[in-house]
Each structure stands twice: as structure tokens, then as C-alpha cells.
N, C-alpha and C. Protein backbone atom coordinates (compact mmCIF):
# COMPACT_ATOMS: atom_id res chain seq x y z
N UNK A 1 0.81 -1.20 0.00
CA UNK A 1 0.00 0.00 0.00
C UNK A 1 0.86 1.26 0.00
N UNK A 2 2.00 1.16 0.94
CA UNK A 2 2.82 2.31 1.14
C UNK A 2 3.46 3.05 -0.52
N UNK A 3 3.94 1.38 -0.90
CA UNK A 3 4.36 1.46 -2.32
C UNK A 3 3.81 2.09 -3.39
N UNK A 4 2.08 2.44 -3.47
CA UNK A 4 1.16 2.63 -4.55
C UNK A 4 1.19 4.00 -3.59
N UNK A 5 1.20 4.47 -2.49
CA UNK A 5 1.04 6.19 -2.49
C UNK A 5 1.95 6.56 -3.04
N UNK A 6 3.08 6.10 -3.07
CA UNK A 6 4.53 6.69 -3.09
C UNK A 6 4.37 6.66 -4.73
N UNK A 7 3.79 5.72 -5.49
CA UNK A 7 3.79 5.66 -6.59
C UNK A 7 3.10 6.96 -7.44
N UNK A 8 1.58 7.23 -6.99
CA UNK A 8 1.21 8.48 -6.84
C UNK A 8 0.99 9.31 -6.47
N UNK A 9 2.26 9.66 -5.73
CA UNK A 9 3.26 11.11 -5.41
C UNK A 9 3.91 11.11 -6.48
N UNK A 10 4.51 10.49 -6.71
CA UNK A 10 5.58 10.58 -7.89
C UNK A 10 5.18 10.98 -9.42
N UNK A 11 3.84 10.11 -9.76
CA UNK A 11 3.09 10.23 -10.59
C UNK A 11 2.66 11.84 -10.63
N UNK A 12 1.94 12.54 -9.82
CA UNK A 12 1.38 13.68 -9.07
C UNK A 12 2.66 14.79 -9.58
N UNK A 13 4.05 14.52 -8.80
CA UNK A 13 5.08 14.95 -9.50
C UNK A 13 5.45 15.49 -10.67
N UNK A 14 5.75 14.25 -11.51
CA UNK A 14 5.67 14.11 -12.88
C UNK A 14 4.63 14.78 -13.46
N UNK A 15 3.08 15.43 -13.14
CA UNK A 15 2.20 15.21 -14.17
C UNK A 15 2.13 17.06 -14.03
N UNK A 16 2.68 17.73 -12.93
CA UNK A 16 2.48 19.49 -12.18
C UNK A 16 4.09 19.66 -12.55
N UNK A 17 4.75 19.36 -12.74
CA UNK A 17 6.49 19.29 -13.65
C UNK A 17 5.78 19.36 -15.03
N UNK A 18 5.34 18.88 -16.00
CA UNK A 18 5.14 18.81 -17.21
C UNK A 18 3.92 20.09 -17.75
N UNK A 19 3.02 19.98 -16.09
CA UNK A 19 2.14 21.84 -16.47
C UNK A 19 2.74 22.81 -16.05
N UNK A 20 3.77 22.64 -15.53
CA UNK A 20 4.79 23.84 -14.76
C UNK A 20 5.44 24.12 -16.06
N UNK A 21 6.19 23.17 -17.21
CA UNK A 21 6.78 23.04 -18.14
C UNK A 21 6.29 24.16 -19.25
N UNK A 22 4.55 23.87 -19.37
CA UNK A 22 3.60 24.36 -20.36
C UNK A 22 3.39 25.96 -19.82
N UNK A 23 3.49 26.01 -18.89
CA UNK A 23 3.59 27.35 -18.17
C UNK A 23 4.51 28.61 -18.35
N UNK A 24 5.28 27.81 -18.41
CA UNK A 24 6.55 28.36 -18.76
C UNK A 24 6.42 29.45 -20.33
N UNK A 25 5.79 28.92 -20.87
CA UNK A 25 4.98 29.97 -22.24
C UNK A 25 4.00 30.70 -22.27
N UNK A 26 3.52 30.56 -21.20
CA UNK A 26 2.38 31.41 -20.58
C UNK A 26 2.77 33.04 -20.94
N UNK A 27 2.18 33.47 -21.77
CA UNK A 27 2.09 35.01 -21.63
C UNK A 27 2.99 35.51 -22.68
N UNK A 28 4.02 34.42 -23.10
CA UNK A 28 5.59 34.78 -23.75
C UNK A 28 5.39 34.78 -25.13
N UNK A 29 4.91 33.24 -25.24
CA UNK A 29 4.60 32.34 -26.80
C UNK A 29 3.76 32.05 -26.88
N UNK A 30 3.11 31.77 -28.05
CA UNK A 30 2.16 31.68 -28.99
C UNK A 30 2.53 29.87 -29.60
N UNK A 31 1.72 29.07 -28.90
CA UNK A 31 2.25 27.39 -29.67
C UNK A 31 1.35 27.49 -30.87
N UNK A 32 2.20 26.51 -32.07
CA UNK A 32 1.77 25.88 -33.03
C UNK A 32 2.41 24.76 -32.50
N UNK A 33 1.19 23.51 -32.09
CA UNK A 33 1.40 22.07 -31.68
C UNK A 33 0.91 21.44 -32.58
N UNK A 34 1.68 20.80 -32.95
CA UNK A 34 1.36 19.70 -34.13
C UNK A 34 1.52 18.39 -33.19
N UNK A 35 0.63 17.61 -33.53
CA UNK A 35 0.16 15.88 -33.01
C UNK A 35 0.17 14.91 -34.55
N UNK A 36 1.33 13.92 -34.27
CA UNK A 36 1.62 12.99 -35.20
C UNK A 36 1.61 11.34 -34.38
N UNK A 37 1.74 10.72 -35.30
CA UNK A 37 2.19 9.24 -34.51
C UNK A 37 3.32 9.17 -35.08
N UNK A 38 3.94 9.26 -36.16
CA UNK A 38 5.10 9.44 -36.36
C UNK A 38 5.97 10.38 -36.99
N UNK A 39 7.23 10.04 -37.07
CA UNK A 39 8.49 11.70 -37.94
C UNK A 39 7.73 11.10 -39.30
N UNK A 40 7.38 10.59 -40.38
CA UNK A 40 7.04 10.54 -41.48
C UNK A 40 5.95 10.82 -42.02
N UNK A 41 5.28 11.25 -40.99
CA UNK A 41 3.83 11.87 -41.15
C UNK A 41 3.78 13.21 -42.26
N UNK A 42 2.93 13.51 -42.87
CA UNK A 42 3.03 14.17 -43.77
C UNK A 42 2.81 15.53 -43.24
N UNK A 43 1.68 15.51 -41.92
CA UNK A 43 1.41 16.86 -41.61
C UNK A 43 2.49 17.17 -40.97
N UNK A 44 2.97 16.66 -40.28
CA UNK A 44 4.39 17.05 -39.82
C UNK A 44 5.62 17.95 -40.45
N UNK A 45 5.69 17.27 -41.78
CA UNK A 45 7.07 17.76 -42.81
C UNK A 45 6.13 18.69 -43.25
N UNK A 46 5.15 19.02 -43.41
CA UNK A 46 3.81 20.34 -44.60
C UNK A 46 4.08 21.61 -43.19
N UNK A 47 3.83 21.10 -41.77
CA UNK A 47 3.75 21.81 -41.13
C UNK A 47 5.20 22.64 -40.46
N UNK A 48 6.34 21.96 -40.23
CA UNK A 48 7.73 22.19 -40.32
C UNK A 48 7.93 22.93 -41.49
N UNK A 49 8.06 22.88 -42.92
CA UNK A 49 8.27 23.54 -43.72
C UNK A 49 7.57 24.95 -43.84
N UNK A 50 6.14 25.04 -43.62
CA UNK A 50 6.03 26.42 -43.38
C UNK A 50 6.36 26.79 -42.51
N UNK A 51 6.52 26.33 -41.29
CA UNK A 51 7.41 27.15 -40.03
C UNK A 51 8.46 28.14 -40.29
N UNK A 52 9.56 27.05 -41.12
CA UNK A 52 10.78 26.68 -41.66
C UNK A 52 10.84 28.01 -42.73
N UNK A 53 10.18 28.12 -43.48
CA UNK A 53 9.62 29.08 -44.33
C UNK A 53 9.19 30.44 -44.41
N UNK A 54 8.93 30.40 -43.12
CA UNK A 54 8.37 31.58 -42.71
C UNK A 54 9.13 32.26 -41.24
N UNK A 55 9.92 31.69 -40.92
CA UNK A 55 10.57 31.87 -39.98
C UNK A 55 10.51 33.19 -38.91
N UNK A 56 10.70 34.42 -39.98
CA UNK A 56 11.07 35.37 -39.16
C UNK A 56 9.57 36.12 -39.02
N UNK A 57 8.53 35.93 -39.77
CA UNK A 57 7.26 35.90 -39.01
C UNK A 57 6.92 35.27 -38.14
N UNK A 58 6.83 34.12 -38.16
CA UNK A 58 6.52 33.21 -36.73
C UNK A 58 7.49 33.92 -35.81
N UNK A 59 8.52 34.15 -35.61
CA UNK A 59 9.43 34.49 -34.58
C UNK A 59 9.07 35.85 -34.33
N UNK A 60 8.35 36.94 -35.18
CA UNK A 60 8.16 38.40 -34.70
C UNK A 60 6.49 37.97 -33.97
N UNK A 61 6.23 36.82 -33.94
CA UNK A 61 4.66 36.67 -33.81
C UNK A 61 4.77 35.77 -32.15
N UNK A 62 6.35 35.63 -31.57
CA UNK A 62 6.47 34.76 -30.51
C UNK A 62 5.69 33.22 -30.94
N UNK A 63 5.59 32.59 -31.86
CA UNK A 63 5.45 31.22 -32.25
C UNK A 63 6.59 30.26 -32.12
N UNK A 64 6.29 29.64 -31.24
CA UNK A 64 6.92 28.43 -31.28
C UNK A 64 6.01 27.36 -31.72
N UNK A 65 7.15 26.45 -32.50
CA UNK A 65 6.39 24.91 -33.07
C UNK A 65 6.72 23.85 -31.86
N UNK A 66 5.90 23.48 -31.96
CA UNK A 66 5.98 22.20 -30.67
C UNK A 66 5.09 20.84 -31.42
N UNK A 67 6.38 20.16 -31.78
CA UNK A 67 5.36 18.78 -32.53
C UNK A 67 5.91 17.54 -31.38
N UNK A 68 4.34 16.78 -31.25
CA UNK A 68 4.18 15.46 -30.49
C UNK A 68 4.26 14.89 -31.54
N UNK A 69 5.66 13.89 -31.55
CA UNK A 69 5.97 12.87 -32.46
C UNK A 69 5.74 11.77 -31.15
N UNK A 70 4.83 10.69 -31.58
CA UNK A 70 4.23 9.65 -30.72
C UNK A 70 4.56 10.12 -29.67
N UNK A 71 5.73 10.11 -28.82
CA UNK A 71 5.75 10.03 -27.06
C UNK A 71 7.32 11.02 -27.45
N UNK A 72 7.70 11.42 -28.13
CA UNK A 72 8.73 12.48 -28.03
C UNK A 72 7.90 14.04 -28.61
N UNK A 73 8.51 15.13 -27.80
CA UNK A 73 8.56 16.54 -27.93
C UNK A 73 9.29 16.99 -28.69
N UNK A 74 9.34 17.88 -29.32
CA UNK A 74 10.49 19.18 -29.96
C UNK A 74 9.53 19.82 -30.43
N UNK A 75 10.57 21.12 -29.75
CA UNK A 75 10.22 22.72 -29.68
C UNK A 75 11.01 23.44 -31.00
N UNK A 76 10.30 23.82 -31.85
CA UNK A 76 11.25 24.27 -32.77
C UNK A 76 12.25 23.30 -33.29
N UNK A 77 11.57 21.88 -33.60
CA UNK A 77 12.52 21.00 -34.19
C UNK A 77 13.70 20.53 -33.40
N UNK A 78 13.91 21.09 -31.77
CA UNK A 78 14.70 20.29 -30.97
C UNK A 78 14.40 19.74 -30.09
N UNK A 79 14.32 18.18 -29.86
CA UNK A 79 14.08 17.14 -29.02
C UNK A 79 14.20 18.02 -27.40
N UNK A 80 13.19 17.73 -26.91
CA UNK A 80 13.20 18.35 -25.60
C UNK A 80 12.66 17.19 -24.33
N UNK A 81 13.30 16.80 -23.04
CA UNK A 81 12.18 15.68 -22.40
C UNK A 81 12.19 16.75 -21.01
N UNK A 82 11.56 17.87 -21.50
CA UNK A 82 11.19 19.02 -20.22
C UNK A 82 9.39 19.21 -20.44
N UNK A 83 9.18 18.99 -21.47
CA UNK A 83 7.41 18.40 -21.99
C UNK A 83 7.19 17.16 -22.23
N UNK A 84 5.82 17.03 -21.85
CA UNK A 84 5.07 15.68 -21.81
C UNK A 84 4.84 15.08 -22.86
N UNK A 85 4.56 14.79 -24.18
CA UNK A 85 3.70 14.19 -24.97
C UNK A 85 2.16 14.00 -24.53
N UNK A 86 2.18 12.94 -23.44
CA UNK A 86 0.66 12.44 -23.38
C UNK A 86 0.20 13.61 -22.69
N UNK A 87 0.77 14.34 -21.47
CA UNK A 87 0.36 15.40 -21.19
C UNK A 87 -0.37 16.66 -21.64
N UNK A 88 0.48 16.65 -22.79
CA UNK A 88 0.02 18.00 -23.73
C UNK A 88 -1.46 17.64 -24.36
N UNK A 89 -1.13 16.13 -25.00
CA UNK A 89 -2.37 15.80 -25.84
C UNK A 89 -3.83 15.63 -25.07
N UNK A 90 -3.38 15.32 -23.79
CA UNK A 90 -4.87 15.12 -22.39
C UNK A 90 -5.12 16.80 -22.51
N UNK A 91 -4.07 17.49 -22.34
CA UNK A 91 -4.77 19.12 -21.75
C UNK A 91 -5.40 19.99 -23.17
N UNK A 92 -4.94 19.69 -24.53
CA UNK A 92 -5.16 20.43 -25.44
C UNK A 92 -6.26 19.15 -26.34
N UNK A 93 -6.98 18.15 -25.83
CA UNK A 93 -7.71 16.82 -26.54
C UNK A 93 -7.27 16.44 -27.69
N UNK A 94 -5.99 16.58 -27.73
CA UNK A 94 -5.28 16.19 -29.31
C UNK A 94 -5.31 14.67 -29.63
N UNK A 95 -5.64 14.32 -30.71
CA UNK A 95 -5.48 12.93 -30.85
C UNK A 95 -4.10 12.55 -31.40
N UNK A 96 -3.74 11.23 -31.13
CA UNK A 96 -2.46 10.96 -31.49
C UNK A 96 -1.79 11.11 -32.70
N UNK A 97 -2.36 11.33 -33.70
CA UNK A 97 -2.38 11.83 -35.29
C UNK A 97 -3.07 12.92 -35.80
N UNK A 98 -2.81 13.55 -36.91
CA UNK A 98 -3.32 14.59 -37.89
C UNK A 98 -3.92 15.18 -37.43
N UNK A 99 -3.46 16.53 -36.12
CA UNK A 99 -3.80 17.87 -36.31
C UNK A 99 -2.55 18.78 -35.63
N UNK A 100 -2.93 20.07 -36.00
CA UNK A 100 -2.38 20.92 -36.00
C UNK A 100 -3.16 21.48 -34.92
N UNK A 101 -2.92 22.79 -34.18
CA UNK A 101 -3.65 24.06 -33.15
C UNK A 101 -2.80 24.86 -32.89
N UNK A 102 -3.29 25.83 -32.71
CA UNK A 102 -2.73 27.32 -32.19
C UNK A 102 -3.30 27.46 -30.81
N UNK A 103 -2.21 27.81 -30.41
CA UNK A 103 -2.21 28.17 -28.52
C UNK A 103 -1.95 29.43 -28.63
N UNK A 104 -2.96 30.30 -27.80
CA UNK A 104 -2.63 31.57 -28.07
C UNK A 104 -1.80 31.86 -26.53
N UNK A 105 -1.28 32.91 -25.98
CA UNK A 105 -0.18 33.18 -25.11
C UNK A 105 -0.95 33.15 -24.03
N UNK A 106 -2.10 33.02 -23.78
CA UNK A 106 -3.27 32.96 -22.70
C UNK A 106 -3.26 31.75 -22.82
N UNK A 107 -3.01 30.89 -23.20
CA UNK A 107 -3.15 29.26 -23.23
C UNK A 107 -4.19 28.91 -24.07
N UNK A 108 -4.87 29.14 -24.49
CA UNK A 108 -6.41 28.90 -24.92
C UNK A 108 -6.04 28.59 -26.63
N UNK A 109 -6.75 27.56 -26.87
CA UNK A 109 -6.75 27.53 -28.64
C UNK A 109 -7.33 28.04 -28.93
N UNK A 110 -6.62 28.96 -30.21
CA UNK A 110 -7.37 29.63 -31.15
C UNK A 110 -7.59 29.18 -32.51
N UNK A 111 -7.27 27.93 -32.83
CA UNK A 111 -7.64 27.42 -34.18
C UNK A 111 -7.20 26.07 -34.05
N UNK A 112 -7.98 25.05 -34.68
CA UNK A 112 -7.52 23.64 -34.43
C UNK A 112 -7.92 23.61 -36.24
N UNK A 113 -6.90 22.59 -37.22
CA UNK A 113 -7.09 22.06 -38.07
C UNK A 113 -6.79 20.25 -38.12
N UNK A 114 -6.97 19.82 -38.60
CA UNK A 114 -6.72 18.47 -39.26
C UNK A 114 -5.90 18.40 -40.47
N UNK A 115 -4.78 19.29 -40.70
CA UNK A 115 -3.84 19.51 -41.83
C UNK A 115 -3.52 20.84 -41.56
N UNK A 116 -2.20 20.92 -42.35
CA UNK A 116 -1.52 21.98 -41.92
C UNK A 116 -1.98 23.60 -42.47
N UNK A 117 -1.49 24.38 -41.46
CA UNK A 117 -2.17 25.58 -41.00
C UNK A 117 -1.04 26.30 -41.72
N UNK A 118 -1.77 26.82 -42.63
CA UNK A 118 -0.58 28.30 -43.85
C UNK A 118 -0.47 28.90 -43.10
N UNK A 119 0.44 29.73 -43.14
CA UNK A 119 1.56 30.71 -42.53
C UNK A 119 0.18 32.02 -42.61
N UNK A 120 -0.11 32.49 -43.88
CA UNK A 120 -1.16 32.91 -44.20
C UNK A 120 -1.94 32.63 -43.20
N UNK A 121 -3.14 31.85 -43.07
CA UNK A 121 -3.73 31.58 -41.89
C UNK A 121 -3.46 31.15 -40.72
N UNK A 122 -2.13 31.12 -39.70
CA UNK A 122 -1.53 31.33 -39.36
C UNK A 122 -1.51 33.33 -38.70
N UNK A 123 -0.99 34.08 -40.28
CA UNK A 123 -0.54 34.86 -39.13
C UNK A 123 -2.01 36.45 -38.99
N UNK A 124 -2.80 35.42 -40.01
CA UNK A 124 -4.16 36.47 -39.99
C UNK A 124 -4.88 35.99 -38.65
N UNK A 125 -4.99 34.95 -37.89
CA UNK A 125 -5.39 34.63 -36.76
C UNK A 125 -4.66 35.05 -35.65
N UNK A 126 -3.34 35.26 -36.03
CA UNK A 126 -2.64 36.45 -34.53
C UNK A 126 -2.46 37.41 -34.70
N UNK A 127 -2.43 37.72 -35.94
CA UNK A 127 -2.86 39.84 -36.27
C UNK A 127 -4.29 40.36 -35.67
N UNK A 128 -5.13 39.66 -35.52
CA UNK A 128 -6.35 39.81 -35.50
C UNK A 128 -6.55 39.43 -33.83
N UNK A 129 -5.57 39.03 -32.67
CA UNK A 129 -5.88 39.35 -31.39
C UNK A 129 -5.47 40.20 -30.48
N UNK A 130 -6.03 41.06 -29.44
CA UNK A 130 -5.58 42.34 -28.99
C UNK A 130 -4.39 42.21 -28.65
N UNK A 131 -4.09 40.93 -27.97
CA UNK A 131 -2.64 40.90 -27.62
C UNK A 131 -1.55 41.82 -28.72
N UNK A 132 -1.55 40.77 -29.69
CA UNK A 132 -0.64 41.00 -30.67
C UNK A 132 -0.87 42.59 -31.47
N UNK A 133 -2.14 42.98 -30.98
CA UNK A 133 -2.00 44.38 -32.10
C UNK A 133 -1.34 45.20 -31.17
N UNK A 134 -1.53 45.00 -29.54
CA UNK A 134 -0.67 45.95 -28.89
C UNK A 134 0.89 45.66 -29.13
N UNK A 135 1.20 44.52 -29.17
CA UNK A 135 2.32 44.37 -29.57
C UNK A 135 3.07 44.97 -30.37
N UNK A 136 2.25 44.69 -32.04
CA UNK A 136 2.75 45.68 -32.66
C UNK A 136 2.53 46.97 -32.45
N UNK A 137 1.87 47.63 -31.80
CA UNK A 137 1.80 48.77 -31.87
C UNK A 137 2.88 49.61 -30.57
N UNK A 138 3.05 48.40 -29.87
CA UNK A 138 4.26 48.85 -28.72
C UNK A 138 5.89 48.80 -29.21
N UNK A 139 5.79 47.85 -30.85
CA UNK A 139 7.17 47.94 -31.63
C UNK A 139 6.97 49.38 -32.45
N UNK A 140 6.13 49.87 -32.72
CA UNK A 140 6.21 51.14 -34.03
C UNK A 140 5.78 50.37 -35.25
């Protein structure tokens, strides 16, 4: 018995570490989370390439890419084990394959697709929230 509390403490641990993790973007960044089962997935490489593509918009827009490849993370295409996988996909209802969403810096999705999200639509959905117009308007 002692063994199974201790088990979920640990569990408990692990699960407020991985929302402490997601937190951490709170207010800063803007996620594009992509959910795959695997690196060969198509939405994956469609969705990386416009990232990839568009770079220095997403980056004036605080976007980070965050793709769940089955049970591994990367942030901007680098392997990270400071995020959850199953975690992310329980808090945002992502299924284990083919979609895309936008996390806006409040945490909240602002667009969920089932294929990848143009840069274009993309960056007309964060021009278009108050956050970001003060933003720009606090750059000139």
C-alpha cells in the first residue's frame, strides 16, 4: 500500500512538472502544436516547412512549433524531455495523429485544423488578437 502512495506522489510529481513546463509559455509564446504518430507523417514535414519558411514571421509573432511525435517533444525542431507528450495531448484533446492548433499566449486555442495551417492563416489569426496588435503597436 505504502508502495502505490509513493507511486502516486511521484506520478502527481511528474504530471504538475510537465504543467509547470507548459507554463513556462504562458504570456511569452504563442504554440503551433502539431500531433503525429510518427516523424514521417506528412502533416508534420507540410507543417515544419512552413514554419521553416516563414521563420522570421513566426518568430516576430512569438510562435513556437511544438510537434508530439508519438511520445517524443520538440520545440522548434529540438528534441526536448522538459514536456510531456501524453500530457500536452490530455490538456489540449489532441489525438495521437493529424492535427495541427494554435495556442494563443493565454493558453487557450485559437484554431484547431486536421492539416496543416498556412503561414497565411496562421498569421491572420494572430494579427487579428488584442494581444498582438498591442504588440505591434508597442514595436512602431
Amino acid at each position: 500500500m505504502k508502495w502505490l502512495c509513493g507511486l502516486l506522489v511521484f506520478a502527481g510529481v511528474l504530471m504538475s512538472s510537465a504543467a509547470a513546463q507548459i507554463d513556462d509559455f504562458l504570456w511569452k509564446n504563442r504554440l503551433l502544436i502539431v500531433s503525429v504518430s510518427n516523424e514521417n507523417a506528412l502533416l508534420l514535414a507540410e507543417q515544419s516547412a512552413i514554419f521553416d519558411d516563414h521563420y522570421a514571421g513566426m518568430n516576430d509573432r512569438d510562435l513556437k512549433l511544438i510537434s508530439l511525435v508519438a511520445e517524443r517533444v520538440y520545440v522548434n525542431e529540438v528534441s526536448t524531455d522538459q514536456l510531456d507528450a501524453a500530457f500536452m495531448r490530455e490538456q489540449y484533446d489532441l489525438p495521437n495523429q493529424g492535427v495541427a492548433i494554435l495556442v494563443g499566449k493565454d493558453g487557450t486555442v485559437k484554431l484547431r485544423r486536421d492539416a496543416a495551417i498556412s503561414a497565411a492563416e496562421l498569421f491572420s489569426v494572430i494579427d487579428r488578437m488584442p494581444m498582438r496588435r498591442r504588440e505591434m503597436k508597442d514595436r512602431g
